[in-house]
N, C-alpha and C. Protein backbone atom coordinates (compact mmCIF):
# COMPACT_ATOMS: atom_id res chain seq x y z
N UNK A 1 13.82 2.41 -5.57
CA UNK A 1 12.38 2.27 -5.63
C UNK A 1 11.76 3.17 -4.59
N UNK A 2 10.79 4.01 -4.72
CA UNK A 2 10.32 4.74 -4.44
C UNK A 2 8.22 3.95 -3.78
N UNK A 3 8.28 4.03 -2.71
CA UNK A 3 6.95 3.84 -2.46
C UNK A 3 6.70 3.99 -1.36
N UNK A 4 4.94 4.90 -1.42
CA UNK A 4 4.08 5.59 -1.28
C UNK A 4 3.51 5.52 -1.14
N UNK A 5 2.55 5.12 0.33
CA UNK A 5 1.06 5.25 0.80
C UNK A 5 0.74 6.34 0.78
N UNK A 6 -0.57 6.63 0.53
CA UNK A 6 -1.41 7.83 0.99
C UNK A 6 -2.80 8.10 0.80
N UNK A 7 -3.42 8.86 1.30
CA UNK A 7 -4.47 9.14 1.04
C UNK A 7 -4.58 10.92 0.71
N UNK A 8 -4.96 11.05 -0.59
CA UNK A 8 -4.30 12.61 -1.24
C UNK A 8 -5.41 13.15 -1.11
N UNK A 9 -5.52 14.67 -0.65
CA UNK A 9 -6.80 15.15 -0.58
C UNK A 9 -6.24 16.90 -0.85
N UNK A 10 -6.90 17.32 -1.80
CA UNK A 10 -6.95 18.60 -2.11
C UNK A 10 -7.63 19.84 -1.62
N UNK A 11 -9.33 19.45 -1.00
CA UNK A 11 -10.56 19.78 -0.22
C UNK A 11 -11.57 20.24 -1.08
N UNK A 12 -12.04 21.17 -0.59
CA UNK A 12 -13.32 21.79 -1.11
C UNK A 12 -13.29 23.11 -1.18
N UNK A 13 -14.01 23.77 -1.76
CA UNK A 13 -13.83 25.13 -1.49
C UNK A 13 -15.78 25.64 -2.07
N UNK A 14 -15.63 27.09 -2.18
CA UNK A 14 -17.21 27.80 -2.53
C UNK A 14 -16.81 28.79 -3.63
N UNK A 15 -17.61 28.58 -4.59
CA UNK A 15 -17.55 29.27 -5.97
C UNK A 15 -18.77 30.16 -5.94
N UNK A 16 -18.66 31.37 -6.56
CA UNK A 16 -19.87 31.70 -7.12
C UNK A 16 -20.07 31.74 -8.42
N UNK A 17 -21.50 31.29 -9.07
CA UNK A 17 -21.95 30.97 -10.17
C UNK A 17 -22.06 32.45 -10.76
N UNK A 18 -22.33 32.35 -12.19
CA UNK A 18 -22.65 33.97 -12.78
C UNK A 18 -23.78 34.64 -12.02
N UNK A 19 -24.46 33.53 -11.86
CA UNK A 19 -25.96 34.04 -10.90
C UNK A 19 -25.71 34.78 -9.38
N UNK A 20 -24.46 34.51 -8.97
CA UNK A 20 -24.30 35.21 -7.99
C UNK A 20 -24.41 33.72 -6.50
N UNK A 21 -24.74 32.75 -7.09
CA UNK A 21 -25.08 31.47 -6.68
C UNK A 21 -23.82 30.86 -5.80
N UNK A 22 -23.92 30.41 -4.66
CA UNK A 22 -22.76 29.73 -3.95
C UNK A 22 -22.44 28.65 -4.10
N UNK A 23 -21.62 27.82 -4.70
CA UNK A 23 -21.80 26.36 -5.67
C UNK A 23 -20.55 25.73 -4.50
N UNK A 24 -20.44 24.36 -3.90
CA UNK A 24 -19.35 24.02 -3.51
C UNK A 24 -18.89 23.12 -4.56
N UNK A 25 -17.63 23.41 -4.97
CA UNK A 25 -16.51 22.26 -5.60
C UNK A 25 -15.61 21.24 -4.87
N UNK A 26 -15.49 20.32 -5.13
CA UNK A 26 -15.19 19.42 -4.25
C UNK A 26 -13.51 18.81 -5.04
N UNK A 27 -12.81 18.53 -4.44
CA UNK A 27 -11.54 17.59 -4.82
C UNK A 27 -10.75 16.79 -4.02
N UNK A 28 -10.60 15.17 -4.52
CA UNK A 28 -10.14 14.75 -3.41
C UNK A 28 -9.67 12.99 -4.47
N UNK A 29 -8.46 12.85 -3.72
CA UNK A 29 -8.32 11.31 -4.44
C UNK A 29 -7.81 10.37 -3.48
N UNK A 30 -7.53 9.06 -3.65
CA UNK A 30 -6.90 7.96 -2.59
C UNK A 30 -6.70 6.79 -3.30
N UNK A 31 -5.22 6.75 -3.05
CA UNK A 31 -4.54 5.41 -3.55
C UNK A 31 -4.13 4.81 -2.13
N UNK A 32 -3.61 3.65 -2.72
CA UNK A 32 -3.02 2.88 -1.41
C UNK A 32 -1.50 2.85 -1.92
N UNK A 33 -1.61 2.98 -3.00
CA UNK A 33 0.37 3.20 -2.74
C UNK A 33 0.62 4.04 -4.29
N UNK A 34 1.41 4.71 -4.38
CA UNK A 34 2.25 4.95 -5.53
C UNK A 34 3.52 4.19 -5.85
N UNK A 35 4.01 3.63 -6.89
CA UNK A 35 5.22 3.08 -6.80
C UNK A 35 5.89 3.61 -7.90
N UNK A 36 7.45 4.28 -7.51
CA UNK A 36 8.19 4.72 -9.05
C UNK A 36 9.54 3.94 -8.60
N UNK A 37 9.86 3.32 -9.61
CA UNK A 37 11.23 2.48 -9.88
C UNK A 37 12.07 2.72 -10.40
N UNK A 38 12.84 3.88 -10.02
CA UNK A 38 14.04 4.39 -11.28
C UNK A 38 13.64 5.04 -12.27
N UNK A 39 12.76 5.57 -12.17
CA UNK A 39 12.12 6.46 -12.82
C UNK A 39 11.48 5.87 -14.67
N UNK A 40 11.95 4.67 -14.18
CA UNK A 40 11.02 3.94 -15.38
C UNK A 40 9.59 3.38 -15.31
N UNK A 41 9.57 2.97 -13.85
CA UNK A 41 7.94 2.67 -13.89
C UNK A 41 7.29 3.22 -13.11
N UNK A 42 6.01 4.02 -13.37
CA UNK A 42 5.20 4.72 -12.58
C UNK A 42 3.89 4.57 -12.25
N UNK A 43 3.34 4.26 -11.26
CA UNK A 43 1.90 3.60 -10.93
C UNK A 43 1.35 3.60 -10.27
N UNK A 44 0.53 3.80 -10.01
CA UNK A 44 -0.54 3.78 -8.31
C UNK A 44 -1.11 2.52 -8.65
N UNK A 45 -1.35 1.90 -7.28
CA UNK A 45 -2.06 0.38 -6.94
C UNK A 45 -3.35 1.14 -6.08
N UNK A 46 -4.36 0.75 -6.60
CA UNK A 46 -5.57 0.92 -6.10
C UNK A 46 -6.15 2.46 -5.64
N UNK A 47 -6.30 3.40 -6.95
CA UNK A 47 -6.43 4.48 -6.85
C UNK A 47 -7.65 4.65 -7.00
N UNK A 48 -8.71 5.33 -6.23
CA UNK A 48 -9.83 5.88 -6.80
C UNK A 48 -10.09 6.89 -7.87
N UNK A 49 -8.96 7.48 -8.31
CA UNK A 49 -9.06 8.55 -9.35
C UNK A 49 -9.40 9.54 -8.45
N UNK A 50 -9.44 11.04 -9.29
CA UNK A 50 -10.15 12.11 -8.31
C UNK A 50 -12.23 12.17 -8.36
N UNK A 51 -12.00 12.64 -7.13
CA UNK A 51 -13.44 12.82 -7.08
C UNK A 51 -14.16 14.16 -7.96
N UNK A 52 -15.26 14.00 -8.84
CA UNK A 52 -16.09 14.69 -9.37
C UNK A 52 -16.29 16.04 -8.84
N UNK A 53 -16.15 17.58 -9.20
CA UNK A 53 -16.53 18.68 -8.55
C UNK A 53 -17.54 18.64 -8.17
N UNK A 54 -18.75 18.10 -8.28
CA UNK A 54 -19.74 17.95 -7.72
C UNK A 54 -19.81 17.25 -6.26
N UNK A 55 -18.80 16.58 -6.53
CA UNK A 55 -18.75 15.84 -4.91
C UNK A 55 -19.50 14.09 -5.44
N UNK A 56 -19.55 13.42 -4.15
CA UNK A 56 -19.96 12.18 -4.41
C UNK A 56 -18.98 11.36 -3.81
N UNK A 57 -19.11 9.69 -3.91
CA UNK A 57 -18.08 8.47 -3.52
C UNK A 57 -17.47 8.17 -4.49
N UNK A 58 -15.84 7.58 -4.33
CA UNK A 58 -15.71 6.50 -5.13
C UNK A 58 -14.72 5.62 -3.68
N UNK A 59 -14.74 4.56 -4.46
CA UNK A 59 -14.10 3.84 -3.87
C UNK A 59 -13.60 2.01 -4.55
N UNK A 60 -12.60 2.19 -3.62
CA UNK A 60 -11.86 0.81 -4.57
C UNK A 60 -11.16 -0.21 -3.36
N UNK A 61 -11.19 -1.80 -3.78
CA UNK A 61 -11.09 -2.86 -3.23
C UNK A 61 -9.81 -3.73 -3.48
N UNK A 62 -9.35 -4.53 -3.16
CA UNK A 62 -8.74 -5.08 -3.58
C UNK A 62 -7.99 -6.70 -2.45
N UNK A 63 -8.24 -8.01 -2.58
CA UNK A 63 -8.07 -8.51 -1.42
C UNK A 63 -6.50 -8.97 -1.72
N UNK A 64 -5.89 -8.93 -2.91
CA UNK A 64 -4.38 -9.14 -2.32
C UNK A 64 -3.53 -8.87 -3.65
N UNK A 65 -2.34 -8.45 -3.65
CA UNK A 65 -1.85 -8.05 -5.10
C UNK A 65 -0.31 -8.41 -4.54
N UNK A 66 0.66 -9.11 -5.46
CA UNK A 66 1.76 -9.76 -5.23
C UNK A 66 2.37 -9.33 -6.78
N UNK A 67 3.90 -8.95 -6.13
CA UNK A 67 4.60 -8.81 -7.55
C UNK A 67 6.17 -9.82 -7.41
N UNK A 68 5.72 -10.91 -7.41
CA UNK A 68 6.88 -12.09 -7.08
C UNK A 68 8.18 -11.57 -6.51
N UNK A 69 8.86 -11.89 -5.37
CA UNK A 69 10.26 -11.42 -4.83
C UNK A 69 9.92 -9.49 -5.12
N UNK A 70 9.32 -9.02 -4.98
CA UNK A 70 9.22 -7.51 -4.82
C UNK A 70 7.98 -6.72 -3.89
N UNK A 71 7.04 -7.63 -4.20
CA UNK A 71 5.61 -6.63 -3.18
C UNK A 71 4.77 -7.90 -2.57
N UNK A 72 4.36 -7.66 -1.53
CA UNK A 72 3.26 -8.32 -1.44
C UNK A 72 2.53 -7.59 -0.40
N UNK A 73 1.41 -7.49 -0.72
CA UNK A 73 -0.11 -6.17 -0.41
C UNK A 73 -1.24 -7.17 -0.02
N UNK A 74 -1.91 -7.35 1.05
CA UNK A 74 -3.15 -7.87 1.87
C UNK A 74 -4.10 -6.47 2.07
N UNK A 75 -5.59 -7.26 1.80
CA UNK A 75 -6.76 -6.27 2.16
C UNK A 75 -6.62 -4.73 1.55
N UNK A 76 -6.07 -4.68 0.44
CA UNK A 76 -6.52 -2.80 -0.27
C UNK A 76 -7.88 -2.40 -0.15
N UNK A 77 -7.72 -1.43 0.76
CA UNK A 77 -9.02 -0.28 0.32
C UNK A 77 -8.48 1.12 0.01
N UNK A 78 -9.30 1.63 -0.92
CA UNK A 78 -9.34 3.14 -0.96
C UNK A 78 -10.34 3.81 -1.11
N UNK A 79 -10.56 4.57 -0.99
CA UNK A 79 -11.99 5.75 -0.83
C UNK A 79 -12.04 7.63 -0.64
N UNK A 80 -12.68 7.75 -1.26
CA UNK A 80 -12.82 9.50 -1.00
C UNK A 80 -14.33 9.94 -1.11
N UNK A 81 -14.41 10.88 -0.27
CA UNK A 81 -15.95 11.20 -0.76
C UNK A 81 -16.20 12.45 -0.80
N UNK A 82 -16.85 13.59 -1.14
CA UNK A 82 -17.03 14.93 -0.85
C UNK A 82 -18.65 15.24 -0.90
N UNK A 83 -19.41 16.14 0.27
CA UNK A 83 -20.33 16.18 0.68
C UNK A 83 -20.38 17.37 1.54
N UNK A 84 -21.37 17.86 1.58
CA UNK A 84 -21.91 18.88 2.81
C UNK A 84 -20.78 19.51 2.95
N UNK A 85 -20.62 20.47 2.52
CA UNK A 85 -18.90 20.99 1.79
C UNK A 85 -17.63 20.70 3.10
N UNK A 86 -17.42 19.39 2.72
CA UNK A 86 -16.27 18.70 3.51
C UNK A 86 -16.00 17.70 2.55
N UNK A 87 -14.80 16.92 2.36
CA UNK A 87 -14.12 15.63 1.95
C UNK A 87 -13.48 15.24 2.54
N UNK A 88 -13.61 13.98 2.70
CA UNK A 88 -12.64 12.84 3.45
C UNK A 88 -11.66 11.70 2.11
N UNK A 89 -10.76 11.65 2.44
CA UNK A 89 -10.17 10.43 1.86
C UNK A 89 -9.55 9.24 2.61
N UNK A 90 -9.35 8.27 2.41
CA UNK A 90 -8.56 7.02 3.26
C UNK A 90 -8.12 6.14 2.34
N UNK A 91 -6.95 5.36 2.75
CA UNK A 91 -6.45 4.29 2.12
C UNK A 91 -5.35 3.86 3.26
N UNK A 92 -5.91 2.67 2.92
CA UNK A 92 -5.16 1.31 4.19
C UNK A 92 -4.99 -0.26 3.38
N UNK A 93 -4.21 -0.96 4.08
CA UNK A 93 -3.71 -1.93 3.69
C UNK A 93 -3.33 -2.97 4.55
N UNK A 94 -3.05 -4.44 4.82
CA UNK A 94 -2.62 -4.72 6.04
C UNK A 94 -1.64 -6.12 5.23
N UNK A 95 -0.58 -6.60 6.19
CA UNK A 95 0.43 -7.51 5.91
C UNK A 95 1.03 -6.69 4.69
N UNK A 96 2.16 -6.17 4.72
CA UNK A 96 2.65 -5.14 3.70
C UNK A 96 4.14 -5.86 3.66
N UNK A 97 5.01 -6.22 2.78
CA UNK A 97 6.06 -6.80 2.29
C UNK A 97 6.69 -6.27 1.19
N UNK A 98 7.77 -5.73 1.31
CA UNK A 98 8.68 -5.13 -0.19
C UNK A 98 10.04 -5.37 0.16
N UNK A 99 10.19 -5.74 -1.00
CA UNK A 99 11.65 -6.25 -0.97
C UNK A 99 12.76 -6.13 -2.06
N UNK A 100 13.27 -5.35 -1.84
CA UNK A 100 14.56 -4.30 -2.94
C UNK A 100 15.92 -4.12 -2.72
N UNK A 101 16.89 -4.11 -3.47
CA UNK A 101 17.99 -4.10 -3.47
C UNK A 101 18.48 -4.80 -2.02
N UNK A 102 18.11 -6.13 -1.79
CA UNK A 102 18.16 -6.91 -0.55
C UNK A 102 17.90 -6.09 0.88
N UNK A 103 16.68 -5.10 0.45
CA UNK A 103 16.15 -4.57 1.89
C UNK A 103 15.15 -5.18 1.82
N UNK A 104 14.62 -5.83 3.13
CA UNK A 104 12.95 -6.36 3.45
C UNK A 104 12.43 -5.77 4.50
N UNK A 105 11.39 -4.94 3.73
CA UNK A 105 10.52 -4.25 5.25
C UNK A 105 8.99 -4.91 4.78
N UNK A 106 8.33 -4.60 6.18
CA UNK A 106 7.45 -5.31 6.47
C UNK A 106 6.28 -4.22 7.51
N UNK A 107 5.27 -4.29 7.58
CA UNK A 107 4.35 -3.90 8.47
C UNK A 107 3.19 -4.58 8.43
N UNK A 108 2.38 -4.55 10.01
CA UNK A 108 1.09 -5.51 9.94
C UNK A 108 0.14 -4.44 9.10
N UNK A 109 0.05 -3.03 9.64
CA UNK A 109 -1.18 -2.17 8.78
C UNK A 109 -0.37 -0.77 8.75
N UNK A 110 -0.91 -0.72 7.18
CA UNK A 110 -0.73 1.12 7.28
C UNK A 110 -1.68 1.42 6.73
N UNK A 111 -2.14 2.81 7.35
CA UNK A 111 -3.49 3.42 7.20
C UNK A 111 -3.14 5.07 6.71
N UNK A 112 -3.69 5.52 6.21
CA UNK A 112 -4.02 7.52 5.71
C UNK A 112 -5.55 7.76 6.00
N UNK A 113 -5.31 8.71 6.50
CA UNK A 113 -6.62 9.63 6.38
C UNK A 113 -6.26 11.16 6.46
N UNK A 114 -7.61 11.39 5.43
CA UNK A 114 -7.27 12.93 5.50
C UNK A 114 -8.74 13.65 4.94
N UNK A 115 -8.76 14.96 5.76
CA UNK A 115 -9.96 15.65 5.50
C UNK A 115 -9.86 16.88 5.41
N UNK A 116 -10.57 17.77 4.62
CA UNK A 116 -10.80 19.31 4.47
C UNK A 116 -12.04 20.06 4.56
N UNK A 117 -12.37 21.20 5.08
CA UNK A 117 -13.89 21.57 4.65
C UNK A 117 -13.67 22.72 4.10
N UNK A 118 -14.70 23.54 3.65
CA UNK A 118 -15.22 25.26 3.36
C UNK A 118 -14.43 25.61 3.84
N UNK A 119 -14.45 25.68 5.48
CA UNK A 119 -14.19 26.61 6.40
C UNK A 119 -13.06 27.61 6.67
N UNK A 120 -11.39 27.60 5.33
CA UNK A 120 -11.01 25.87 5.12
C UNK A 120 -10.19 25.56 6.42
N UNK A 121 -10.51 24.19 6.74
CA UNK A 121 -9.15 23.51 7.39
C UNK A 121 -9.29 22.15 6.90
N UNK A 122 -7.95 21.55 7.20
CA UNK A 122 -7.32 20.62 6.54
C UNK A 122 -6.90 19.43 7.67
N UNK A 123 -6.79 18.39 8.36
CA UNK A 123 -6.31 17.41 8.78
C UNK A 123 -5.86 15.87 8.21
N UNK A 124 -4.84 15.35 9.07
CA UNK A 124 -4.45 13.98 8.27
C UNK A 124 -3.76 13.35 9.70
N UNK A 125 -4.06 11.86 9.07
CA UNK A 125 -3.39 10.84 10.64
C UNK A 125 -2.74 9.65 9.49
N UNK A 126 -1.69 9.11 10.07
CA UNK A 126 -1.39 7.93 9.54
C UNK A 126 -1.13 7.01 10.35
N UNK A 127 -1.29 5.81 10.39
CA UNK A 127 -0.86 4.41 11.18
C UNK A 127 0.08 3.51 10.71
N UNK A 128 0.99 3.06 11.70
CA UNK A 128 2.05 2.01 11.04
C UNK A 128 1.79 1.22 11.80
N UNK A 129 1.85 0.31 11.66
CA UNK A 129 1.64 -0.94 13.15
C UNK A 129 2.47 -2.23 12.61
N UNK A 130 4.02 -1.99 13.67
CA UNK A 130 4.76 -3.61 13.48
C UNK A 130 5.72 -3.45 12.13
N UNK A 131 6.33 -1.88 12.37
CA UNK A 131 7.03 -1.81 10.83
C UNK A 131 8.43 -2.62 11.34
N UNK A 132 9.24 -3.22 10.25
CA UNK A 132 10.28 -3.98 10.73
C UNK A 132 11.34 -3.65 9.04
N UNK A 133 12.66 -3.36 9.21
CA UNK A 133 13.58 -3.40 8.51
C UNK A 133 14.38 -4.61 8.31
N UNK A 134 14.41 -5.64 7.74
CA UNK A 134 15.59 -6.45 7.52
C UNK A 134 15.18 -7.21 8.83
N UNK A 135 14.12 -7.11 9.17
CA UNK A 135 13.65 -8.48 10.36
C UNK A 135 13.88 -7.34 12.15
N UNK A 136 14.10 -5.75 11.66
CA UNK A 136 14.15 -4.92 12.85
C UNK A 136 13.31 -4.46 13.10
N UNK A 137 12.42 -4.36 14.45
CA UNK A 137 11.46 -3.30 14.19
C UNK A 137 11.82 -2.15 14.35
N UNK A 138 10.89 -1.20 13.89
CA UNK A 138 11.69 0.31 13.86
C UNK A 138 10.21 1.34 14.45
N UNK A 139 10.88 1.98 15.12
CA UNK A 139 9.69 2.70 16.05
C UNK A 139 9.42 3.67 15.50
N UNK A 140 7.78 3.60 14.87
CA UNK A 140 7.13 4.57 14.48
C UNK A 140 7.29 6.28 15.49
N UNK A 141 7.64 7.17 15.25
CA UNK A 141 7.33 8.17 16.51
C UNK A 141 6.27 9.01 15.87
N UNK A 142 5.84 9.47 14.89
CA UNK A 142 4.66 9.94 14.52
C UNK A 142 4.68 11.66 13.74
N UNK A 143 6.14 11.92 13.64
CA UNK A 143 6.88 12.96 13.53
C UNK A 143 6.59 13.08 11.92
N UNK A 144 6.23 13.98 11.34
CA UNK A 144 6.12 14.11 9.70
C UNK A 144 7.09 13.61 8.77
N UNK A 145 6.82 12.86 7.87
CA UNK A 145 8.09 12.52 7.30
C UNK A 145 9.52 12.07 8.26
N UNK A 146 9.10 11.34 8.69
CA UNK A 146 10.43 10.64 9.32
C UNK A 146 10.94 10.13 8.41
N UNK A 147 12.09 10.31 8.95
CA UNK A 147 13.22 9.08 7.75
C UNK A 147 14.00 7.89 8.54
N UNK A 148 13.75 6.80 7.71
CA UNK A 148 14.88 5.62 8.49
C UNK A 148 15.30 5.25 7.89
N UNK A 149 16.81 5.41 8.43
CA UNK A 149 18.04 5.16 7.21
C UNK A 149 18.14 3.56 6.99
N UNK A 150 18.20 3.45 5.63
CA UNK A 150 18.68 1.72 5.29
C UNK A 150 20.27 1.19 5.66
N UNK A 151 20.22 0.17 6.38
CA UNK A 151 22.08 -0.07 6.30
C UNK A 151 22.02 -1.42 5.05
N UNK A 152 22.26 -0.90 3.84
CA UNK A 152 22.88 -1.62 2.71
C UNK A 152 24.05 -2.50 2.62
């Protein structure tokens, strides 16, 4: 099982119209998790979809989603917005529980954010707070893609 917080952001950029016109396009999306299972089931939980080239909000709620002996998810938000040629996206979650092939991990919050402008540049932060393996905690260090190995 495969799963995936994030907050996905593509950015913005400046077009010109036939008119010669400077138009900003905007792109940007945020889920709070992706989940693929063996490549049979594929899904995002609480996705805003992508945002409109025009720019604008969306955003999505959710106060608790449980998938018996496999997930359990407290407080979903997600959101993206694009404006004043910049986009932001976020998606966070808190009390996080999954439980697979007799691994149980756990965290109090995980958070994404991520932003782009014109200009272009691009940034992103994530938060783990209180992640625990099989009842271990395991120390976030903040390093891209860390990996922590499962003992099965």
């Amino acid at each position: 099982m495969n799963l995936r917080h994030f907050a996905l952001l593509t950015g913005c950029c400046l077009a010109l119209t036939p008119l010669g016109h400077a138009q900003t396009t905007y792109t940007g999306e945020a889920a709070v998790a992706n989940v693929n299972v063996l490549g049979i089931l594929n899904a995002a939980i609480q996705d805003t979809g992508p945002l409109p080239s025009t720019g604008g909000s969306l955003s999505t709620q959710l106060l608790s989603l449980t998938v018996p002996d496999l997930l359990s998810l407290q407080l979903l938000s997600a959101s993206t917005d694009g404006e004043n040629s910049q986009t932001n996206s976020a998606a966070s979650v808190v009390q996080v529980t999954v439980t697979a092939a007799g691994v149980n991990i756990s965290a109090d919050v995980l958070t994404s954010n991520a932003s782009a402008t014109c200009a272009p540049s691009a940034t992103g932060t994530s938060t783990v707070v209180n992640l625990k393996v099989n009842g271990l905690s395991v120390k976030v260090t903040g390093a891209p893609n860390q990996t922590i190995p499962l003992l099965v």
